[in-house]
N, C-alpha and C. Protein backbone atom coordinates (compact mmCIF):
# COMPACT_ATOMS: atom_id res chain seq x y z
N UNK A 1 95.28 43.26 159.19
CA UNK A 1 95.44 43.79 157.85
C UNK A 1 94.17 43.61 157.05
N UNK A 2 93.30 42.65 157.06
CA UNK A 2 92.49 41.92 156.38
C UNK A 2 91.26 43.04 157.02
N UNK A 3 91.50 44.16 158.39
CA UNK A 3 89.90 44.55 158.83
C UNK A 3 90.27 45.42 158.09
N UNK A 4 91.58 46.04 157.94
CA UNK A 4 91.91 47.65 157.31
C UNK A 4 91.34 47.51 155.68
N UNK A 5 91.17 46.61 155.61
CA UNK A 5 91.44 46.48 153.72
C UNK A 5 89.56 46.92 153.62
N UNK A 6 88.62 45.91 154.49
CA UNK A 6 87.09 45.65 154.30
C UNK A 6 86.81 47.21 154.78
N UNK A 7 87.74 48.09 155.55
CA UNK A 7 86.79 49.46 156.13
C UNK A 7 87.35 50.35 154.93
N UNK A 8 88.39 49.91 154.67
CA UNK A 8 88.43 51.19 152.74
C UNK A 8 87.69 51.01 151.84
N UNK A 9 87.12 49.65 152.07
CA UNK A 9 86.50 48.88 150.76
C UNK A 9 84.66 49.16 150.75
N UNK A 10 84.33 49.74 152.26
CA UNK A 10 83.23 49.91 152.44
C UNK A 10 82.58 51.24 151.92
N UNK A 11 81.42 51.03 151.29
CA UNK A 11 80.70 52.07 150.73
C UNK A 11 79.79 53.33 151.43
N UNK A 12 80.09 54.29 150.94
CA UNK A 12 79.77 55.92 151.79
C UNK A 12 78.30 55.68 151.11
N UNK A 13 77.65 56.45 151.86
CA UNK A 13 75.66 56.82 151.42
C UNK A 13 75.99 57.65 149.97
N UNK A 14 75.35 57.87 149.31
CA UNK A 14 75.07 58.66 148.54
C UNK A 14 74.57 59.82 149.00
N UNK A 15 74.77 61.35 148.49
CA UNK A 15 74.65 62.21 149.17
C UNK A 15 72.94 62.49 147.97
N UNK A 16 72.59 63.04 149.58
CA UNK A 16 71.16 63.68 148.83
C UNK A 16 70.80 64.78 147.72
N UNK A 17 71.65 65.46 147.70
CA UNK A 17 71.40 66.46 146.69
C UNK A 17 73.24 66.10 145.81
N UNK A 18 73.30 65.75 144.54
CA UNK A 18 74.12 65.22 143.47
C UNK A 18 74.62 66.55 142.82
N UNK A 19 76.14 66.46 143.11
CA UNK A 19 76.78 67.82 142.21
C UNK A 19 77.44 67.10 140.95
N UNK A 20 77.19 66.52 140.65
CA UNK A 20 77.26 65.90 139.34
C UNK A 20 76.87 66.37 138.01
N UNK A 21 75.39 67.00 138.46
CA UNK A 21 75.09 67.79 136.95
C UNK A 21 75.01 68.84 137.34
N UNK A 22 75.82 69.88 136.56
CA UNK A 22 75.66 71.63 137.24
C UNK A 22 73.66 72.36 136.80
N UNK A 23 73.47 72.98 137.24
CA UNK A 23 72.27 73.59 136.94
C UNK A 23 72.85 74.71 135.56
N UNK A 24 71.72 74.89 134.74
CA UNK A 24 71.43 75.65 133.98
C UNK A 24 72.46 77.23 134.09
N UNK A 25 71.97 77.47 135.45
CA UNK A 25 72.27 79.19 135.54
C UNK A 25 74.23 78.60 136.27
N UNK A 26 74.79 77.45 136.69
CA UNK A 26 75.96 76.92 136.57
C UNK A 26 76.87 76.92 135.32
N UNK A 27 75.98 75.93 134.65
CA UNK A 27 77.20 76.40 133.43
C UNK A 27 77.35 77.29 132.56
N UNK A 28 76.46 77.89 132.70
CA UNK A 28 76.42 79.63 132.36
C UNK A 28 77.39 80.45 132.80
N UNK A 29 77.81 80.43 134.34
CA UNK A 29 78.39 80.87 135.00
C UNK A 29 79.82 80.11 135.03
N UNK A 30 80.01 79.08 134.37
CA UNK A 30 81.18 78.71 133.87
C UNK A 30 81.45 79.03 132.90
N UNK A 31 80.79 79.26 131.54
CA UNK A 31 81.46 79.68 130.47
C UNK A 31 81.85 81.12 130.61
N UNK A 32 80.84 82.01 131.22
CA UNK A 32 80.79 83.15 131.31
C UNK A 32 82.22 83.83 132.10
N UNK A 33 82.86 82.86 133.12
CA UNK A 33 83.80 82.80 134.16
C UNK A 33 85.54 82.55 132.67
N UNK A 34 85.34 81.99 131.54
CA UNK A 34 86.43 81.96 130.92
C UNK A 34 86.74 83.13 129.92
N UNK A 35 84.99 84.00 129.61
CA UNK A 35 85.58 85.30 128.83
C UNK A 35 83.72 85.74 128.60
N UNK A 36 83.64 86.62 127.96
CA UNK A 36 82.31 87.22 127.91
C UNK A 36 81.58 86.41 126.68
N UNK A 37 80.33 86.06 126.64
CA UNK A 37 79.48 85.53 125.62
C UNK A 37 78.38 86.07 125.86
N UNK A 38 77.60 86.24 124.41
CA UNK A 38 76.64 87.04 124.32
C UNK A 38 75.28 86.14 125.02
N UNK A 39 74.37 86.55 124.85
CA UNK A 39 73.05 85.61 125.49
C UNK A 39 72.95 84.44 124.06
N UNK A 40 73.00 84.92 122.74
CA UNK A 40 72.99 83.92 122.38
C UNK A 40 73.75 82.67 121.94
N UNK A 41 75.02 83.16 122.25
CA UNK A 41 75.88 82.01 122.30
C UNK A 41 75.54 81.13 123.67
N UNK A 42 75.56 81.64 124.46
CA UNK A 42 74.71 81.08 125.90
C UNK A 42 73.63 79.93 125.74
N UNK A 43 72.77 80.60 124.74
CA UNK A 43 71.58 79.77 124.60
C UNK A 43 71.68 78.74 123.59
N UNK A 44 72.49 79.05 122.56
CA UNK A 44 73.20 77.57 121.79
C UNK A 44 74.16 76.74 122.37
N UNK A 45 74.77 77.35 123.15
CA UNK A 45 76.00 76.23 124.12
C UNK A 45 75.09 75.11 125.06
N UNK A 46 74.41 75.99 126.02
CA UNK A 46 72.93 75.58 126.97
C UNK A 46 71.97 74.60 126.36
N UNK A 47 71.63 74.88 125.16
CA UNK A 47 70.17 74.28 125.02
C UNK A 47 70.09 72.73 125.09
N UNK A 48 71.20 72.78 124.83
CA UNK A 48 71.16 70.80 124.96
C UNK A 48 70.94 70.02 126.53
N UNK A 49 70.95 71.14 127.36
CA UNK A 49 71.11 70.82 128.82
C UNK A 49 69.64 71.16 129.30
N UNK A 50 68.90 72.10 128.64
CA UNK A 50 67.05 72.47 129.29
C UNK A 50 66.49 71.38 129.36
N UNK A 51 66.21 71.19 130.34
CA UNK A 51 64.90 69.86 131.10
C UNK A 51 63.27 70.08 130.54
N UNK A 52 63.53 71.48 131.03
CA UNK A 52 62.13 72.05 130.77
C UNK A 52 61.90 73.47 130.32
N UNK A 53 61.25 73.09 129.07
CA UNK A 53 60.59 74.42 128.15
C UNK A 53 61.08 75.95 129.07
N UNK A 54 61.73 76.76 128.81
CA UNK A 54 61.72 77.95 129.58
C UNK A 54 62.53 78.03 130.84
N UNK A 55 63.48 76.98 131.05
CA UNK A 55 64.08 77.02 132.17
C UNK A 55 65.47 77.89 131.87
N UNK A 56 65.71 77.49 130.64
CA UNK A 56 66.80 78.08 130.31
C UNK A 56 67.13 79.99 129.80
N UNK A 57 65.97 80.06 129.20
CA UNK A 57 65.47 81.27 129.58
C UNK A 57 65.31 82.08 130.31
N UNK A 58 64.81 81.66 131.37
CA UNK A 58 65.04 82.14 132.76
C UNK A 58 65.95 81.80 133.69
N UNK A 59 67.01 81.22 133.85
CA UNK A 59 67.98 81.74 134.17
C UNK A 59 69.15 82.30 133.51
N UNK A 60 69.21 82.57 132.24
CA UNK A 60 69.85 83.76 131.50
C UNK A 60 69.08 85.10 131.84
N UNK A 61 67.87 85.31 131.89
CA UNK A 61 67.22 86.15 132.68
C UNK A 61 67.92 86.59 133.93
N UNK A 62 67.45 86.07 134.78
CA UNK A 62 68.29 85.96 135.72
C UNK A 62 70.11 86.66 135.79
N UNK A 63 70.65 85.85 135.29
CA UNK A 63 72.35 87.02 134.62
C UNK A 63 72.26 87.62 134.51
N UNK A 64 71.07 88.00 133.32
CA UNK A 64 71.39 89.39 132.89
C UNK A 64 71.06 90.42 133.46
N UNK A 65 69.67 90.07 134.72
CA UNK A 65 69.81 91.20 135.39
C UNK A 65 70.51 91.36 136.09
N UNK A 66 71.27 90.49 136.81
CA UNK A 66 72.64 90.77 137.67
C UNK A 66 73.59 91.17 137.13
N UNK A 67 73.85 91.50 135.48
CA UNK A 67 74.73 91.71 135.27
C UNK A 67 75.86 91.22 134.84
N UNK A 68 75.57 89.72 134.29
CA UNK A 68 76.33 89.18 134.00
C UNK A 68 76.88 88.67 132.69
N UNK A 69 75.92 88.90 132.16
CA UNK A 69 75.44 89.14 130.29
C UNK A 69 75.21 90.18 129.90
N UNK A 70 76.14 91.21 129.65
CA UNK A 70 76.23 92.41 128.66
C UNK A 70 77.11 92.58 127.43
N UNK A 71 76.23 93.26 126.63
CA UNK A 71 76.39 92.31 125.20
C UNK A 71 77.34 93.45 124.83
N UNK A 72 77.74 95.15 125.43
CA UNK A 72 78.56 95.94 125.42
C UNK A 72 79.61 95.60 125.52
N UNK A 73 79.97 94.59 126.83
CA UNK A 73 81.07 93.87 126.97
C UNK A 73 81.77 92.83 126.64
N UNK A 74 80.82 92.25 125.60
CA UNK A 74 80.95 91.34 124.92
C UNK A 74 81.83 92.39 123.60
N UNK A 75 80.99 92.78 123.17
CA UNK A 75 81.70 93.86 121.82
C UNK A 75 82.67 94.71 122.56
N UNK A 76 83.05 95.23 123.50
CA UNK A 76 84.66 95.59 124.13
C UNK A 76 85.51 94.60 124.13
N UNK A 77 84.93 93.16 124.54
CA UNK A 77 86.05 91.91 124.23
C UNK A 77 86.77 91.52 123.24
N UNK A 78 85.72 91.64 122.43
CA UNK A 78 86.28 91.18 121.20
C UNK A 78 87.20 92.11 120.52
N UNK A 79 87.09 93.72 120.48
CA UNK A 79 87.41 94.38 120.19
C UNK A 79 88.95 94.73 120.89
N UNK A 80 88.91 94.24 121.95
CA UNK A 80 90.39 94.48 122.63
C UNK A 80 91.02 93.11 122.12
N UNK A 81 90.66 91.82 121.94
CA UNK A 81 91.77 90.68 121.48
C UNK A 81 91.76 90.72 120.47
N UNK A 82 90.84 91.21 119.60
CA UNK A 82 90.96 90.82 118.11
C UNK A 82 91.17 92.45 117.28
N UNK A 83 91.29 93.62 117.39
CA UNK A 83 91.63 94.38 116.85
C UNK A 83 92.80 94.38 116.10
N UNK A 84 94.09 94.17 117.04
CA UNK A 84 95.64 94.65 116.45
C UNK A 84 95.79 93.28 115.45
N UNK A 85 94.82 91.69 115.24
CA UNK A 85 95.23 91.02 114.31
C UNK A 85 94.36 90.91 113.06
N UNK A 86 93.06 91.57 113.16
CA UNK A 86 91.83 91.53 112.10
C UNK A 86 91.42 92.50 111.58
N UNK A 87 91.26 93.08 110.64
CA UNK A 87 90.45 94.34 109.78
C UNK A 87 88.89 94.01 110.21
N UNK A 88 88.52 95.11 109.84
CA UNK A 88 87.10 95.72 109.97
C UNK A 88 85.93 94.59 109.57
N UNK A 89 86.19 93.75 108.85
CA UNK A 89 85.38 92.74 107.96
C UNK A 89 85.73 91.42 108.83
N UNK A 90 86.48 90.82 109.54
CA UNK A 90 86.44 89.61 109.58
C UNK A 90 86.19 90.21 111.29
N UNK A 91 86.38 90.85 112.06
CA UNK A 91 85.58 91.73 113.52
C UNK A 91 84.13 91.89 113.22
N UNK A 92 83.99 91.95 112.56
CA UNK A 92 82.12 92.58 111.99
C UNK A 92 81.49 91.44 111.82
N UNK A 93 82.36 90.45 111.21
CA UNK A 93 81.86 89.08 110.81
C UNK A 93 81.24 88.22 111.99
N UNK A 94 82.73 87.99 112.69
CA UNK A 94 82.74 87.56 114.50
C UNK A 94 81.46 88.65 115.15
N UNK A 95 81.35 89.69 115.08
CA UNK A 95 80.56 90.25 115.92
C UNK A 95 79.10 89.45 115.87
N UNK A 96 79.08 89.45 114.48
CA UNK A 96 77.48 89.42 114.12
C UNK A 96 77.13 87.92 114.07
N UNK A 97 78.16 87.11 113.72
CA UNK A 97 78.51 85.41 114.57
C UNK A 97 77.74 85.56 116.06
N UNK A 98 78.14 86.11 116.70
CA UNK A 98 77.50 86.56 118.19
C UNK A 98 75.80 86.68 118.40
N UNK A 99 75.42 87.00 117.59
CA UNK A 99 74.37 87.01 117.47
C UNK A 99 73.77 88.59 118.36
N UNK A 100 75.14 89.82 118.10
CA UNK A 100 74.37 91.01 119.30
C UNK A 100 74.11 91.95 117.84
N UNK A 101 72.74 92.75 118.50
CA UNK A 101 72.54 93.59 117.85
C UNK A 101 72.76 94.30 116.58
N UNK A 102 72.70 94.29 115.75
CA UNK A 102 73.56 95.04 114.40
C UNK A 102 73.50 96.53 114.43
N UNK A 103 73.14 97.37 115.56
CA UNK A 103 73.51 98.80 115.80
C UNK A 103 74.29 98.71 116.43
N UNK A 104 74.41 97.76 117.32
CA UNK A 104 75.49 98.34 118.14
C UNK A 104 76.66 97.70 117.49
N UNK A 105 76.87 96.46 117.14
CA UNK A 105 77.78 96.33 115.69
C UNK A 105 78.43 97.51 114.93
N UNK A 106 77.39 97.94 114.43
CA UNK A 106 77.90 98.90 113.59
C UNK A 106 78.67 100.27 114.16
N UNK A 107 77.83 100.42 115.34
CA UNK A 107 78.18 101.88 116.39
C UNK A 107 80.01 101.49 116.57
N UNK A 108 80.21 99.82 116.94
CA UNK A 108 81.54 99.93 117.69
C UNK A 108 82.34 99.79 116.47
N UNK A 109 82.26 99.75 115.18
CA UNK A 109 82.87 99.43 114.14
C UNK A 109 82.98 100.72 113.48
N UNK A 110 82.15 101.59 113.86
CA UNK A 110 82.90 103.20 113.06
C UNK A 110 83.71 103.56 113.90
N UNK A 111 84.08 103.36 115.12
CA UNK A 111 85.94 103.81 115.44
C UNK A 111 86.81 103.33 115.10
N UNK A 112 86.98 102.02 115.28
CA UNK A 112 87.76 100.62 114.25
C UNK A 112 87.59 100.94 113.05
N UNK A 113 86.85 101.43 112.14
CA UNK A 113 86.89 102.13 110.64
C UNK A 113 88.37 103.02 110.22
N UNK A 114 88.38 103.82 111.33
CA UNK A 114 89.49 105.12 111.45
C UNK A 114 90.51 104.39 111.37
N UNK A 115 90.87 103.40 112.31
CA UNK A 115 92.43 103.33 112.57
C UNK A 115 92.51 101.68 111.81
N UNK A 116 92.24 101.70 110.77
CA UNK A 116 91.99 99.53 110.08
C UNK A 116 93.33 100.54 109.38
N UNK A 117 93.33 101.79 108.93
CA UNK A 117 94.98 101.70 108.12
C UNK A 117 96.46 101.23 108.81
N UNK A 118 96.61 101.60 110.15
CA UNK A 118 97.55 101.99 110.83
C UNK A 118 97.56 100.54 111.33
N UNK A 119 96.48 99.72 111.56
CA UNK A 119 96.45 98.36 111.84
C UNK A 119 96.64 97.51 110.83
N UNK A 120 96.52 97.26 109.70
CA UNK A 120 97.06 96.69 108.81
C UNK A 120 98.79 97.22 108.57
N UNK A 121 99.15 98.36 108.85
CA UNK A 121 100.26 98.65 108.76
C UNK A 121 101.41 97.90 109.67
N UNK A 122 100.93 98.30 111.04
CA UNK A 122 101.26 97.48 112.22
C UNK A 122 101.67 95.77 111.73
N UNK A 123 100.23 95.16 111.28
CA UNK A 123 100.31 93.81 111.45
C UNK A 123 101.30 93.81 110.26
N UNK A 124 101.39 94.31 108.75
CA UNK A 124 101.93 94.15 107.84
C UNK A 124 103.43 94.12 108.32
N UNK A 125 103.87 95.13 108.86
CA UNK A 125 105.44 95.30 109.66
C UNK A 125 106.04 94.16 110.41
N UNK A 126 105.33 93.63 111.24
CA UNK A 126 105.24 92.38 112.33
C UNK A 126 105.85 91.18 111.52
N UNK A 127 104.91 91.16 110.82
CA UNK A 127 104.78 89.52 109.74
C UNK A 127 105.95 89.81 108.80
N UNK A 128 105.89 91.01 108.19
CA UNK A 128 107.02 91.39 106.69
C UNK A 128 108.23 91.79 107.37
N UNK A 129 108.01 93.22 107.65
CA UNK A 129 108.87 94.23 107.48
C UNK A 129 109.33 94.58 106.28
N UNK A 130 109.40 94.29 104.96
CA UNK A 130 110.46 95.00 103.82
C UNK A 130 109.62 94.41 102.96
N UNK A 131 109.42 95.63 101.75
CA UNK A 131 108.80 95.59 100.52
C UNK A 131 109.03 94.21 100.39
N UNK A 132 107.42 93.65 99.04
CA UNK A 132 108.22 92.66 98.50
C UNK A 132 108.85 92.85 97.21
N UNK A 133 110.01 91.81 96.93
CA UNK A 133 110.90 91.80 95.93
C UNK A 133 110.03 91.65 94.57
N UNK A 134 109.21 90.66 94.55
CA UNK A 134 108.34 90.41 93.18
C UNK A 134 107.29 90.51 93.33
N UNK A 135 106.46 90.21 92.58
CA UNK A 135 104.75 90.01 92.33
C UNK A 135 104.37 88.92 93.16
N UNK A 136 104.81 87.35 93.09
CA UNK A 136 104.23 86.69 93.66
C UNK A 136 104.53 86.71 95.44
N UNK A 137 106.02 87.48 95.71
CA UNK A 137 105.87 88.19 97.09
C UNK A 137 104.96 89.28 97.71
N UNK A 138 104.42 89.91 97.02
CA UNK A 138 103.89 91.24 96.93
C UNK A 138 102.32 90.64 97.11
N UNK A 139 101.66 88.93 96.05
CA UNK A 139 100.71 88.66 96.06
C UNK A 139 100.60 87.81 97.44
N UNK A 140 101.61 87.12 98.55
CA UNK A 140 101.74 86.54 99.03
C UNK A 140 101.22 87.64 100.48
N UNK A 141 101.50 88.57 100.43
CA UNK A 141 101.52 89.55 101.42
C UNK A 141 100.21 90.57 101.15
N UNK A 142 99.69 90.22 100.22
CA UNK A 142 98.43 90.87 100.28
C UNK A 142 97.15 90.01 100.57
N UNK A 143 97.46 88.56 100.32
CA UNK A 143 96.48 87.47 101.02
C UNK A 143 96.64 87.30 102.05
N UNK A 144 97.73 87.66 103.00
CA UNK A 144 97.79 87.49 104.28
C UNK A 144 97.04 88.57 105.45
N UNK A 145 97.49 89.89 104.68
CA UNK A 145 95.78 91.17 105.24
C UNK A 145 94.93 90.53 104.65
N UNK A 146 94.82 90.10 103.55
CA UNK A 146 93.00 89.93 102.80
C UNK A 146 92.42 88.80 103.92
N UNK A 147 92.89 87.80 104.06
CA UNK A 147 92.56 87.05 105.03
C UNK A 147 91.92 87.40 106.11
N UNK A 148 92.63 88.13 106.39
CA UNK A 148 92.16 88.96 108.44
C UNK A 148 91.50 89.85 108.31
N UNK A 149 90.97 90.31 106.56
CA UNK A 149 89.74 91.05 106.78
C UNK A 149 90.12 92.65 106.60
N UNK A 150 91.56 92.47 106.33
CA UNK A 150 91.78 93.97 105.99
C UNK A 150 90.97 94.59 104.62
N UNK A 151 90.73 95.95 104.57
CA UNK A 151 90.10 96.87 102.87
C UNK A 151 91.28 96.19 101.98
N UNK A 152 91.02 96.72 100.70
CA UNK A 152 91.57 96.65 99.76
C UNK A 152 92.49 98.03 100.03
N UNK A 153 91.74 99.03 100.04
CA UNK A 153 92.54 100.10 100.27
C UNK A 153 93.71 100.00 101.33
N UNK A 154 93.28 99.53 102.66
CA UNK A 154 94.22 98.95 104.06
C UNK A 154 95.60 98.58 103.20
N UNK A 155 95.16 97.44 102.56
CA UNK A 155 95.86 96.63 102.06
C UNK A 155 97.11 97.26 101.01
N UNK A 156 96.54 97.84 100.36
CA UNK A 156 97.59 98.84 99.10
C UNK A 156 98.25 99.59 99.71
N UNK A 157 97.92 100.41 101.07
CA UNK A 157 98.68 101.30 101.75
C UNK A 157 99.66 100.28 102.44
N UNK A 158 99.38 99.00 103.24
CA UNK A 158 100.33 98.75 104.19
C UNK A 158 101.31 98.22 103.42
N UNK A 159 101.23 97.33 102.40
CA UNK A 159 101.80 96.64 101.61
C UNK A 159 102.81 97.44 100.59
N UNK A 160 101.93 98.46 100.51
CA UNK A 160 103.33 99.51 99.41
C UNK A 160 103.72 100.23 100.05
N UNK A 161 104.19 100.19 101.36
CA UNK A 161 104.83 101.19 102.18
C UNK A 161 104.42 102.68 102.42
N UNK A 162 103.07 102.89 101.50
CA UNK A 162 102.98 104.42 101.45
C UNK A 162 101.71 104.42 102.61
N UNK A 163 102.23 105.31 103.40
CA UNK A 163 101.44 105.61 104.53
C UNK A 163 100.37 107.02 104.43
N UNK A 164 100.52 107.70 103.54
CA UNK A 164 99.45 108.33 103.08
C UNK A 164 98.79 108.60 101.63
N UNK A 165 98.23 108.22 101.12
CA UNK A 165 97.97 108.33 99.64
C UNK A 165 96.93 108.78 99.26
């Protein structure tokens, strides 16, 4: 009993190459693996991990020419989870949080322009359903679009039931 105990108790080599700390273009490829991020969220998550001047750089380089950092798909992401709960203003906000482009910002935000009525309507229905009774119901339900970034206008339509005005 006493040999079984000293051969569990005995120590393995250390292996020569240590997976302990992931490389640069690794945890890239882990964050990147839970949903899309732009290069510069990449490079603020990352930077605390660069050894050396430019390493980190280049292997975001690297991604992106493979394809793994596109900032299109980054603005389709966001735009598919966060549409049916946010107006035009607090999406634009997040976008540009991201740190991508402000044309192409703007490019994916004039279709989302069109339909912010029918989406505040939507979300207004969800949360409410039925006029409110008073003012401070009525004010209660218009901070709840104002919040998520709905117009003012969004807001007067979903909230007073009138769907075209």
């Amino acid at each position: 009993m006493r040999l079984a105990r000293c051969a569990r108790q005995r120590r393995r080599p250390e292996p020569v190459m240590s997976f302990d700390t992931p490389s640069l273009k690794g945890r890239a490829l882990r964050l990147l693996s839970g949903r899309e991020h732009s290069r510069a969220e990449l490079t603020q998550k990352l930077q605390r991990f660069e050894e050396e001047p430019g390493s980190l750089a280049q292997a975001l380089d690297e991604l992106q020419a493979k394809g793994f950092i596109n900032e299109q798909r980054v603005i389709e992401s966001v735009l598919y989870r966060r549409a049916a709960k946010l107006g035009t203003a607090r999406i634009k906000h997040e976008l540009q949080g991201k740190g991508l482009a402000p044309e192409a910002v703007s490019a994916a935000l004039a279709d989302l322009q069109a339909s912010e009525h029918e989406r505040a309507r939507a979300l207004w229905q969800k949360k409410f359903g039925v006029l409110p009774a008073d003012a401070p119901a009525a004010a209660k339900q218009m901070r709840f679009l104002a919040a998520r970034g709905f117009s003012a206008d969004a807001i007067r339509r979903a909230g007073g039931g009138r769907s075209d005005d």
